[in-house]
Protein backbone atom coordinates (compact mmCIF):
# COMPACT_ATOMS: atom_id res chain seq x y z
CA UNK A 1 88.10 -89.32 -29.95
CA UNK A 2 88.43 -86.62 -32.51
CA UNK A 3 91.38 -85.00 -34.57
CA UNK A 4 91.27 -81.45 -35.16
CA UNK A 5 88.63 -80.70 -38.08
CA UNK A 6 86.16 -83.43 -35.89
CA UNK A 7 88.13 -85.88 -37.86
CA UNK A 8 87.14 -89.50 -35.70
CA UNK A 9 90.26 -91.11 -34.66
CA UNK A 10 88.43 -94.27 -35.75
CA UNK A 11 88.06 -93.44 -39.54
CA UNK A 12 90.22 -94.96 -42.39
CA UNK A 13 93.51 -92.62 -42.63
CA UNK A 14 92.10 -91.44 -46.38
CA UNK A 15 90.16 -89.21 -44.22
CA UNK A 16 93.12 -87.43 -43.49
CA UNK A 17 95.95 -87.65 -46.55
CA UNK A 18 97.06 -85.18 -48.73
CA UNK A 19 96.97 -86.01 -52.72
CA UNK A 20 99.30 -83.56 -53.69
CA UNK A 21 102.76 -85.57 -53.90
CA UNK A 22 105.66 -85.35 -55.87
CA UNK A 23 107.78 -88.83 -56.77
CA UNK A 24 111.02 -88.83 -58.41
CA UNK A 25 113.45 -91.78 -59.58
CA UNK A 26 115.98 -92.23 -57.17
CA UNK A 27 118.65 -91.50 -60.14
CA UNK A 28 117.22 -87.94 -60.02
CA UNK A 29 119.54 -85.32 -58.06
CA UNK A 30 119.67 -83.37 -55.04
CA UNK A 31 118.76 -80.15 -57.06
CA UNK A 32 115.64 -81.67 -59.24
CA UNK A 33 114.07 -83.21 -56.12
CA UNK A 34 114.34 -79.63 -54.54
CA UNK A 35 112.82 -78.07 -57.75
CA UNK A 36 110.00 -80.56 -57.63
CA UNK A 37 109.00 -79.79 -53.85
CA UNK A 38 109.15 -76.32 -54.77
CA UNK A 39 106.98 -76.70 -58.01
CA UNK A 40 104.27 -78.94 -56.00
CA UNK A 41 104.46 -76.71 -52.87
CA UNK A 42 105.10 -79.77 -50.85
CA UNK A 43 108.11 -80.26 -48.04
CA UNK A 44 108.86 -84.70 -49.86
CA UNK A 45 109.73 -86.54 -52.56
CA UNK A 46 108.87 -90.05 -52.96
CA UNK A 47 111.23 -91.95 -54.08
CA UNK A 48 111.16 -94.90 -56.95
CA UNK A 49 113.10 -97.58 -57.84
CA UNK A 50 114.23 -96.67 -61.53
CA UNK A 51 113.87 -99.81 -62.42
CA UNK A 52 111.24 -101.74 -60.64
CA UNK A 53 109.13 -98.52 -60.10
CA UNK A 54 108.70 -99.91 -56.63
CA UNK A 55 109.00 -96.98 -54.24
CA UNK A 56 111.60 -97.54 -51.85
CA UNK A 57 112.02 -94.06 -49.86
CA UNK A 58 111.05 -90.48 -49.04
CA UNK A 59 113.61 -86.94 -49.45
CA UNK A 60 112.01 -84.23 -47.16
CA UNK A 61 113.58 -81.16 -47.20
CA UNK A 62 115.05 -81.80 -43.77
CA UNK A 63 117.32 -84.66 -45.47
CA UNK A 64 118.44 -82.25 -47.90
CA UNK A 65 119.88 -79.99 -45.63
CA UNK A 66 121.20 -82.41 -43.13
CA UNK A 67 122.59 -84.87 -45.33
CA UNK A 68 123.21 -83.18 -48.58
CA UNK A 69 124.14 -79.40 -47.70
CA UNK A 70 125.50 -79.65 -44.37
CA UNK A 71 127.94 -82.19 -45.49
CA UNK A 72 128.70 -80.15 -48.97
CA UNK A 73 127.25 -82.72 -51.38
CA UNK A 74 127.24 -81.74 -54.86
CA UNK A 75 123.42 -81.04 -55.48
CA UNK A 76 123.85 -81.86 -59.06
CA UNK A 77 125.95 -84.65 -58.57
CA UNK A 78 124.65 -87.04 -56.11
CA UNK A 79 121.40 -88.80 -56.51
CA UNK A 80 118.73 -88.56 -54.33
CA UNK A 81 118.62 -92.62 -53.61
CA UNK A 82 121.90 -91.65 -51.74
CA UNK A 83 120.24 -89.66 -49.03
CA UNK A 84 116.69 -90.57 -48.54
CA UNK A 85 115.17 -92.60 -45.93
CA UNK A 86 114.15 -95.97 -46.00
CA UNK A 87 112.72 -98.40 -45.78
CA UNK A 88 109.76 -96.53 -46.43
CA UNK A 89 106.88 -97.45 -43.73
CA UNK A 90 103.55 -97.18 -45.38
CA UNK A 91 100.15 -98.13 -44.19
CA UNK A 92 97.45 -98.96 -46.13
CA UNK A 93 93.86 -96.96 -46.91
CA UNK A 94 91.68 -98.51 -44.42
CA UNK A 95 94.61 -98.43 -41.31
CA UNK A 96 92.83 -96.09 -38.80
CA UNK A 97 94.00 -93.00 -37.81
CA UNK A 98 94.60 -93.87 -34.79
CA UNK A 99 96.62 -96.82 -36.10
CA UNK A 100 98.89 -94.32 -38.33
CA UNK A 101 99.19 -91.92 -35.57
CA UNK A 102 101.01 -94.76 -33.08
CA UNK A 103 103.31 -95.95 -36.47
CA UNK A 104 104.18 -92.11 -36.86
CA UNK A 105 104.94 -91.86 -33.21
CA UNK A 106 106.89 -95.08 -32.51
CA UNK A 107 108.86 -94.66 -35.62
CA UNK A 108 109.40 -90.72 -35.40
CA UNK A 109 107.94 -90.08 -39.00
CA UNK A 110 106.33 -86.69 -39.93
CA UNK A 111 104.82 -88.68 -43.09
CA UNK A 112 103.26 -91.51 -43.38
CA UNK A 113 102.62 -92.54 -47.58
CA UNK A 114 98.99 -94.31 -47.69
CA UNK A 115 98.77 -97.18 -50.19
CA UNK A 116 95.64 -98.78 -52.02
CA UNK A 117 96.91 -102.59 -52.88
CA UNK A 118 100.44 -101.12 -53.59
CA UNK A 119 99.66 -98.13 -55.23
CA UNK A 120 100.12 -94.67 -53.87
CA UNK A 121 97.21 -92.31 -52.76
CA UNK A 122 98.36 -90.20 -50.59
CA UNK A 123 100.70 -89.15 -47.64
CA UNK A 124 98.80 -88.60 -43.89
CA UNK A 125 101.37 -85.79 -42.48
């Protein structure tokens, strides 16, 4: 089986991730993550622990109208740890695409952060 681009459904997910990411604190605000998406020209923020620098969520812009403007949060004011999703599901480099495309699936994600032995490399959307 192929993905579009004759991508083989078999190949490690790096095949298919995109580099460019943006990752904030999650003591940043509602207003710098939207700055930051806009800056990278990307639709999520990672989040990361302040103070492990473990990352521990994702803001997509989706989350920032749902749960931030629809419900009249102050942009500057709340955090972005306050509406982001997690746990964050992550796979690692080698998962198949195949593999990521079930997790994405079953769990309703429209990102899916790749890791290398804990460290980020990408995000498969």
């Amino acid at each position: 089986m192929k993905l579009a681009g004759d991508i083989d459904l078999m190949a490690p997910v790096t095949q298919v991730l995109e580099q460019n990411l943006a990752i904030l604190d999650d003591s940043a605000c509602i207003n710098e993550a939207a700055k930051e998406m806009q800056r990278k020209g990307v639709s999520s923020v990672l989040v990361r622990n302040s103070k492990s620098g473990e990352l521990v969520g994702i803001v997509t812009e989706r989350d920032i109208i749902y749960r931030a403007v629809a419900r009249n949060l102050g942009m500057f004011k709340v955090n972005i740890g306050k509406i982001m999703s997690t746990p964050l599901i992550t796979v690692d480099k080698d998962t198949p695409c195949i593999e990521a495309i079930k997790i994405m699936r079953e769990k309703q994600l429209r990102r899916l952060p790749i890791l290398d032995h804990g460290s980020i490399l990408g995000v498969a959307t």
